[in-house]
PDB file of N, CA and C in Angstrom:
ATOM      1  N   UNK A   1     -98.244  19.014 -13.984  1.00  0.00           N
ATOM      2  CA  UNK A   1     -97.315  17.922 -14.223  1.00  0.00           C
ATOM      3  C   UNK A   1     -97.697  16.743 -13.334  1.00  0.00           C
ATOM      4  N   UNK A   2     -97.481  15.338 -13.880  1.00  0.00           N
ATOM      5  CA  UNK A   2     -98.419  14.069 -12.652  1.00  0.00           C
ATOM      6  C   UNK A   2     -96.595  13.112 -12.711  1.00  0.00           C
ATOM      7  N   UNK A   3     -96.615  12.395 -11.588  1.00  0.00           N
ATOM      8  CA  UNK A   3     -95.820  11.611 -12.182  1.00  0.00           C
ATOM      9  C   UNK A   3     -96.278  10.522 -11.631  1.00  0.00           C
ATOM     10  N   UNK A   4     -95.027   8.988 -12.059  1.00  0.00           N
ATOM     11  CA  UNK A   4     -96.256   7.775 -12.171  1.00  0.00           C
ATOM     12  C   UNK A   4     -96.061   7.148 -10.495  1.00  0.00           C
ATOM     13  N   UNK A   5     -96.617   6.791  -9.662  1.00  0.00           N
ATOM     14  CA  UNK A   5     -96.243   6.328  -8.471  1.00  0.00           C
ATOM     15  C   UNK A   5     -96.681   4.689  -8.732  1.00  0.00           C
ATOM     16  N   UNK A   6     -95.514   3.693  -8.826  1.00  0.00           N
ATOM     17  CA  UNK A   6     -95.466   2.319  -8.627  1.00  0.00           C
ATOM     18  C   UNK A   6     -95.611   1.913  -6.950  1.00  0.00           C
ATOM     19  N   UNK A   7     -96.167   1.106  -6.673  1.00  0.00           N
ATOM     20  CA  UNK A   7     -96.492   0.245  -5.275  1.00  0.00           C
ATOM     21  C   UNK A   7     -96.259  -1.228  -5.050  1.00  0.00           C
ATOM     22  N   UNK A   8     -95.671  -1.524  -4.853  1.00  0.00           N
ATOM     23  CA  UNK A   8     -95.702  -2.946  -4.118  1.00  0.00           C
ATOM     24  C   UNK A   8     -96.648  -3.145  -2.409  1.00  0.00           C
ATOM     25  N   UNK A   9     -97.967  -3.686  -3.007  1.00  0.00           N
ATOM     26  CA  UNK A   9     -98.875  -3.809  -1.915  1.00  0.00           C
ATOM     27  C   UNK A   9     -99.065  -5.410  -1.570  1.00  0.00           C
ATOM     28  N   UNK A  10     -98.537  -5.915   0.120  1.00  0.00           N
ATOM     29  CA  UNK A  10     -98.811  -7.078   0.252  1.00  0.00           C
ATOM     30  C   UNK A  10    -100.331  -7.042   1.489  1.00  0.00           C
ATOM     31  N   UNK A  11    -100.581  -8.571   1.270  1.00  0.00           N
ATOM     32  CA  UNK A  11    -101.842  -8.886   2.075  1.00  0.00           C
ATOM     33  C   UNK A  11    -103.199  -8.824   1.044  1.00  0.00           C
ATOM     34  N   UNK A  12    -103.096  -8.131  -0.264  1.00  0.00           N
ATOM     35  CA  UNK A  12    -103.836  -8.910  -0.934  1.00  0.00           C
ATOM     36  C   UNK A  12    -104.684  -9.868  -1.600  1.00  0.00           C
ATOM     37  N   UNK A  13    -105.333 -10.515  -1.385  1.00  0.00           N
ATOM     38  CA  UNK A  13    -105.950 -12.445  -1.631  1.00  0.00           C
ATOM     39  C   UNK A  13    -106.774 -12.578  -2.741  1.00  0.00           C
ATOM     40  N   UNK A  14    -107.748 -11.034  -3.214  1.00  0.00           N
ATOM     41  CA  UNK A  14    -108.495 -11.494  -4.146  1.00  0.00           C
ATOM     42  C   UNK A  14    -108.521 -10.042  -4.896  1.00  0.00           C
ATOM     43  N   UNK A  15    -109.677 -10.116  -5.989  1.00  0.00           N
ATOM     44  CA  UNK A  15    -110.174  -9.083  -7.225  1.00  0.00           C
ATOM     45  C   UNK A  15    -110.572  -7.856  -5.945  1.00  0.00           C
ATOM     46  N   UNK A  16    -111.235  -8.589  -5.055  1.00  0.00           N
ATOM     47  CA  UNK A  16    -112.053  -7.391  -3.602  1.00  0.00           C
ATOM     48  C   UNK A  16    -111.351  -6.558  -3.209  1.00  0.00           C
ATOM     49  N   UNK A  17    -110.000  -6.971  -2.683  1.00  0.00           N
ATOM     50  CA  UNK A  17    -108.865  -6.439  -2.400  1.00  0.00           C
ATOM     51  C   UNK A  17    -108.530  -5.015  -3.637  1.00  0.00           C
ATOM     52  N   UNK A  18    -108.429  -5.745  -4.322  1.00  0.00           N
ATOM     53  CA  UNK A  18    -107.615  -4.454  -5.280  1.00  0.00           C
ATOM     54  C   UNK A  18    -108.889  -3.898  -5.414  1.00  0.00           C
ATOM     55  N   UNK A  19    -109.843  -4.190  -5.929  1.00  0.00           N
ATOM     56  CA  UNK A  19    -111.184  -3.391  -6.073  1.00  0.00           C
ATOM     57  C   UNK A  19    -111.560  -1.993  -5.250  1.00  0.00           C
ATOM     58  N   UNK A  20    -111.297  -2.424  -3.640  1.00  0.00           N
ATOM     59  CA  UNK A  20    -111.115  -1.658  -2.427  1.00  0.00           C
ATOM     60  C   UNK A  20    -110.334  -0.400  -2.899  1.00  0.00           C
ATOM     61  N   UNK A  21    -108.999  -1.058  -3.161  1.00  0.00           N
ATOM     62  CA  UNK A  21    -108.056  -0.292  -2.825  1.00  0.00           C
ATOM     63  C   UNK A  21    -108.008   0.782  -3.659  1.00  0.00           C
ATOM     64  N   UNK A  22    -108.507   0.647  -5.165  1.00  0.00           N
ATOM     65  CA  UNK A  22    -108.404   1.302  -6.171  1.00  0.00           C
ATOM     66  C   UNK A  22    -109.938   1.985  -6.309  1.00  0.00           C
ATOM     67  N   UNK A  23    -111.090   1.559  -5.532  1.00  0.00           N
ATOM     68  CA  UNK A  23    -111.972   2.600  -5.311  1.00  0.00           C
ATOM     69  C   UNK A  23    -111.858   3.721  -4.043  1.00  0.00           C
ATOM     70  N   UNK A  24    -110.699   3.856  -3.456  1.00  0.00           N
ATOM     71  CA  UNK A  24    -110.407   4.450  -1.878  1.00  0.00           C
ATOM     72  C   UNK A  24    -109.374   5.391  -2.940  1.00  0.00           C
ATOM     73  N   UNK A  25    -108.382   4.899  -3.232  1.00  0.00           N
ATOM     74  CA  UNK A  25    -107.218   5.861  -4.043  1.00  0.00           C
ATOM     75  C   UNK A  25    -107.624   6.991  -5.023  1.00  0.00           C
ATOM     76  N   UNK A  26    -109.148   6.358  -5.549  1.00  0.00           N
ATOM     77  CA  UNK A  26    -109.379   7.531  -6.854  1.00  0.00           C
ATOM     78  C   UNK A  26    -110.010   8.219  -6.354  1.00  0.00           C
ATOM     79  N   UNK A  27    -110.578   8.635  -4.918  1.00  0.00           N
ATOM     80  CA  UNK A  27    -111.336   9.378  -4.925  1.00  0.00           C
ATOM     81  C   UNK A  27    -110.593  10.469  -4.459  1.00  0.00           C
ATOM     82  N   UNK A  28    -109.082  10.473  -3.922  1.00  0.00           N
ATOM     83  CA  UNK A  28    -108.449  11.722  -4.032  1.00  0.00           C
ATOM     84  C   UNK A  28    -108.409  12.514  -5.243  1.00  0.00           C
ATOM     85  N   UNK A  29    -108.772  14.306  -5.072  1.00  0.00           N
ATOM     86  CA  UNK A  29    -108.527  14.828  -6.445  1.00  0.00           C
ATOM     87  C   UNK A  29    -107.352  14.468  -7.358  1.00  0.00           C
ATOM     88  N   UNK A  30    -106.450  13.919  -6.466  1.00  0.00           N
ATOM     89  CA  UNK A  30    -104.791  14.643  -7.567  1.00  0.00           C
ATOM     90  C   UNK A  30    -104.295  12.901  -7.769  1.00  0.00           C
ATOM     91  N   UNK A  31    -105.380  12.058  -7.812  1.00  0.00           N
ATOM     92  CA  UNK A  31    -105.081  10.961  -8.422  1.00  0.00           C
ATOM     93  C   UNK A  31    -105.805  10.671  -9.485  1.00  0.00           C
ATOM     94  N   UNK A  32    -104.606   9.683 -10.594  1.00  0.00           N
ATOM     95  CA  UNK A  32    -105.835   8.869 -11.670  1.00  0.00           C
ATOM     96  C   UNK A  32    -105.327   8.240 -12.499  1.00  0.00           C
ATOM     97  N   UNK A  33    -105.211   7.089 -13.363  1.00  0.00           N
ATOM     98  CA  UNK A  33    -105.052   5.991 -13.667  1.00  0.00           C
ATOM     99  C   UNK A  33    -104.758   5.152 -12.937  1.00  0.00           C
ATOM    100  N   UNK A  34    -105.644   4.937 -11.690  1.00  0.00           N
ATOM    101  CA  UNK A  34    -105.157   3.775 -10.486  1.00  0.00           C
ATOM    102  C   UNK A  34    -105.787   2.447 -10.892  1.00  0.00           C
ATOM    103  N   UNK A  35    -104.508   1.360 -10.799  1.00  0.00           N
ATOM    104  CA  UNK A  35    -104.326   0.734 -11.180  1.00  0.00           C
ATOM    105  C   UNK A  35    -103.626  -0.370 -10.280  1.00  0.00           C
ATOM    106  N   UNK A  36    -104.804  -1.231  -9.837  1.00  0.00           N
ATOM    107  CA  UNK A  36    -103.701  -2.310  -8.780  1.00  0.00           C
ATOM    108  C   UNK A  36    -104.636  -4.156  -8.809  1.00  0.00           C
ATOM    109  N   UNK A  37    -103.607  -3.881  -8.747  1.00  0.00           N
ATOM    110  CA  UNK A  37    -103.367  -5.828  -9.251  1.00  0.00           C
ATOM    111  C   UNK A  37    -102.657  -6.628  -8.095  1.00  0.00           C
ATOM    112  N   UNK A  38    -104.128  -7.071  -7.746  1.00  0.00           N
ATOM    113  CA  UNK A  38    -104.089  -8.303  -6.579  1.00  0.00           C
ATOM    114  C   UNK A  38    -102.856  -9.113  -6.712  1.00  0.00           C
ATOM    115  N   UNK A  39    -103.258 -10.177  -7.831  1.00  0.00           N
ATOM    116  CA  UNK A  39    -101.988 -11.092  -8.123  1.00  0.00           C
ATOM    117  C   UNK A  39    -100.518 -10.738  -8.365  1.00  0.00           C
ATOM    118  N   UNK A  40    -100.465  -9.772  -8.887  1.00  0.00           N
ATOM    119  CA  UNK A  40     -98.894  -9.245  -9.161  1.00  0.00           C
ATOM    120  C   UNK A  40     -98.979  -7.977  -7.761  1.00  0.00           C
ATOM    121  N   UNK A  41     -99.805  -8.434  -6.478  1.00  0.00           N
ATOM    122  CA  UNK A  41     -99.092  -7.374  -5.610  1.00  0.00           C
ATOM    123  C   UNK A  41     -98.402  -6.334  -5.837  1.00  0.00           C
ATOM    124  N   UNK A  42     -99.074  -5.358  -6.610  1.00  0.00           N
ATOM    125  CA  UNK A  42     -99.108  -3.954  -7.126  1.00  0.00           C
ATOM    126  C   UNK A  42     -99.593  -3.383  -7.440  1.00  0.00           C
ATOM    127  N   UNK A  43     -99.048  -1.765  -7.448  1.00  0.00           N
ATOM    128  CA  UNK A  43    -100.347  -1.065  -7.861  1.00  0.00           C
ATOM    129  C   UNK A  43     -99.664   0.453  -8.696  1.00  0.00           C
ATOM    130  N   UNK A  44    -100.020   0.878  -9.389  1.00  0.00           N
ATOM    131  CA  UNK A  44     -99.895   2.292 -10.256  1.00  0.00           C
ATOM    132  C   UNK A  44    -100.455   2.802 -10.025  1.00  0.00           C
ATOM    133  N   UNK A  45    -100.512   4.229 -10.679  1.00  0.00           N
ATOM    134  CA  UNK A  45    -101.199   5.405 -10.458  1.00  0.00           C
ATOM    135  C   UNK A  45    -100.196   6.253 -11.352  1.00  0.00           C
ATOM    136  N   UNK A  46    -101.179   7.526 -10.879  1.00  0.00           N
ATOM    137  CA  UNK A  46    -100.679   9.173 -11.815  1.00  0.00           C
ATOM    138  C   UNK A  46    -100.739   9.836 -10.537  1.00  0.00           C
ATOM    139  N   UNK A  47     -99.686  10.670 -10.069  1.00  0.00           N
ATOM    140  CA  UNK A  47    -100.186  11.884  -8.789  1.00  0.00           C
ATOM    141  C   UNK A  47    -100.285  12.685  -9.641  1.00  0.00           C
ATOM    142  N   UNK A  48    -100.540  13.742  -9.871  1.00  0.00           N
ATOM    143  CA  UNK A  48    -101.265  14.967 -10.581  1.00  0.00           C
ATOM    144  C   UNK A  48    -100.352  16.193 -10.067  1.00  0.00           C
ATOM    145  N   UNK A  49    -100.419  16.454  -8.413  1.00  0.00           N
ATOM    146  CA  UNK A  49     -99.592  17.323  -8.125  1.00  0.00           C
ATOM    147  C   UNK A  49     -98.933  17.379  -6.916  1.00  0.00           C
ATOM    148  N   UNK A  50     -98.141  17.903  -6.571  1.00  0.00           N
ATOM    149  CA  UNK A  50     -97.664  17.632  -5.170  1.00  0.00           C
ATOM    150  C   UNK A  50     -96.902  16.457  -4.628  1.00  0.00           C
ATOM    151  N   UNK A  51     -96.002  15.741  -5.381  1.00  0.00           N
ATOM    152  CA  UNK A  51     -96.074  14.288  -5.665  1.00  0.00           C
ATOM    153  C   UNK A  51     -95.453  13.403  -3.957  1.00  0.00           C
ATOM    154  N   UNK A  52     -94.890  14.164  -3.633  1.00  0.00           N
ATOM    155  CA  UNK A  52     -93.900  13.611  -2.714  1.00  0.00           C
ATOM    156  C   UNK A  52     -95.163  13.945  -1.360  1.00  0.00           C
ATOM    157  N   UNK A  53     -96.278  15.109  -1.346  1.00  0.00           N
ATOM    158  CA  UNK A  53     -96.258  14.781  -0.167  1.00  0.00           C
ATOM    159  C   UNK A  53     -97.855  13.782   0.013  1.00  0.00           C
ATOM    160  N   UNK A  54     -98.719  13.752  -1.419  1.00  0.00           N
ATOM    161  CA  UNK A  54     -99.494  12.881  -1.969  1.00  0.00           C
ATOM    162  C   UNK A  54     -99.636  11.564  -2.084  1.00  0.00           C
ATOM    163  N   UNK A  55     -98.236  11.285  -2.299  1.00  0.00           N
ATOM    164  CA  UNK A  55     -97.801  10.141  -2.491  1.00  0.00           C
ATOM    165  C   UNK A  55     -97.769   9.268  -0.727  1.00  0.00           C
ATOM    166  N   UNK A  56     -97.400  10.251   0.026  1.00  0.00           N
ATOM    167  CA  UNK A  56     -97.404  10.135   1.535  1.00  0.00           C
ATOM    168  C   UNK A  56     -98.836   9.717   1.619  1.00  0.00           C
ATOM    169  N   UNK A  57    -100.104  10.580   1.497  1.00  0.00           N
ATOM    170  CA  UNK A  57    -101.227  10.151   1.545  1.00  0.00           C
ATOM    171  C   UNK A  57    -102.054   8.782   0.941  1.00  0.00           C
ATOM    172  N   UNK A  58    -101.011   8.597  -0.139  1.00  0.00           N
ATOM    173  CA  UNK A  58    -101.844   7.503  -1.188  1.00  0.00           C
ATOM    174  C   UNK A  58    -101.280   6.048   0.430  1.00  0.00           C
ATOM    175  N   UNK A  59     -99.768   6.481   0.616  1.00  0.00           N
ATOM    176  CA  UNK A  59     -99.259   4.957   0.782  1.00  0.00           C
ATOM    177  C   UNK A  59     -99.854   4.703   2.452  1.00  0.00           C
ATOM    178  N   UNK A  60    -100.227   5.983   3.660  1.00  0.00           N
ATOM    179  CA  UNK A  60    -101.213   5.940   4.476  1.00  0.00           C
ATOM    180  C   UNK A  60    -102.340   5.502   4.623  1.00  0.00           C
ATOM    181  N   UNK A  61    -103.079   5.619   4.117  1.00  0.00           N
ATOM    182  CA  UNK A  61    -104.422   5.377   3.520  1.00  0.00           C
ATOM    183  C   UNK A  61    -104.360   3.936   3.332  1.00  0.00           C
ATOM    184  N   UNK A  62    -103.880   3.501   2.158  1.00  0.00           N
ATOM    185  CA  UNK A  62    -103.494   1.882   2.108  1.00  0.00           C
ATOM    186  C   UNK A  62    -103.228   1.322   3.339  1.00  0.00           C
ATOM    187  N   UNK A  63    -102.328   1.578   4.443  1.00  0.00           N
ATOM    188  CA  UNK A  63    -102.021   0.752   5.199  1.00  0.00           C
ATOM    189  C   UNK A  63    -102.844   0.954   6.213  1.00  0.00           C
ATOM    190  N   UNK A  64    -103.573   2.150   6.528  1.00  0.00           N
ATOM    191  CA  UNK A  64    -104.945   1.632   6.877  1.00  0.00           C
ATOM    192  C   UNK A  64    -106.024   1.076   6.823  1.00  0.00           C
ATOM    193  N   UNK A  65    -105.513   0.532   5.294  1.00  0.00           N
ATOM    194  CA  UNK A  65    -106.605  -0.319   4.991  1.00  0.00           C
ATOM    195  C   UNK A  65    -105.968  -1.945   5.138  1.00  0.00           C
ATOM    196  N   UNK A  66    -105.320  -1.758   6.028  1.00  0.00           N
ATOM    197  CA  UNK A  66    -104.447  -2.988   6.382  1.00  0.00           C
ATOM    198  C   UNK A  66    -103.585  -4.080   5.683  1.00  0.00           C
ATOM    199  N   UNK A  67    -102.567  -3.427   4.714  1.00  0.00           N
ATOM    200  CA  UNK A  67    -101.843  -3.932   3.686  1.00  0.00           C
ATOM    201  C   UNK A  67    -100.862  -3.032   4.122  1.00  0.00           C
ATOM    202  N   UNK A  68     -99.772  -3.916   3.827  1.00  0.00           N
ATOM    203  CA  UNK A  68     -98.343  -3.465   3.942  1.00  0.00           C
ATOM    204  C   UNK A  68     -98.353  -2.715   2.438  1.00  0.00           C
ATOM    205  N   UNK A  69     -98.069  -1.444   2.068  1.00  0.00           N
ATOM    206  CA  UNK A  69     -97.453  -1.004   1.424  1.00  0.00           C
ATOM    207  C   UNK A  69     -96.056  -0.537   1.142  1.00  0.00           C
ATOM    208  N   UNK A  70     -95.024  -0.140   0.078  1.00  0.00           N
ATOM    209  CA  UNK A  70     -94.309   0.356   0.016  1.00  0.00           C
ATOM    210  C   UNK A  70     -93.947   0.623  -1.683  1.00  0.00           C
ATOM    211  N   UNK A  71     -93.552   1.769  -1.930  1.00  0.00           N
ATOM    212  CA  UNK A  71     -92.513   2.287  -3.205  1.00  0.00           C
ATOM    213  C   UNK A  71     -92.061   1.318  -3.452  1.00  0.00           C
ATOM    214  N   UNK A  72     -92.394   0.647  -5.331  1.00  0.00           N
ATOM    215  CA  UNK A  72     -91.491  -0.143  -6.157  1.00  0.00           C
ATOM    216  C   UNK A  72     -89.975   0.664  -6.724  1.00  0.00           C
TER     217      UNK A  72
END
């Protein structure tokens, strides 16, 4: 079972940005349709399994990559 995880990601500026972010996110197994958009400061996805504590990992990861993240 996957469910859909929405993001509101700020600090964004360009295509590079989301490019980053959405080549760092897919390479976890239990992600996929990642999906993030610089200009509309957001981002989608599918967690696959485990959602709540995955989802912990997806929104870590991001903010180490120095963007404020948080749950839409």
């Amino acid at each position: 079972m996957s469910n859909e995880l929405k993001l509101k990601i700020k600090g964004m500026t360009c295509g590079s940005c989301s490019n980053s972010i959405t080549a760092r996110v897919s390479k976890f197994e239990f992600t996929d349709h990642v999906n993030v958009d610089w200009e509309a400061g957001s981002g989608t996805m599918e967690i696959m399994k485990d959602f709540e504590e995955n989802k912990a990992k997806v929104v870590q990861i991001i903010g180490q990559m120095g963007y404020e993240v948080e749950e839409a």
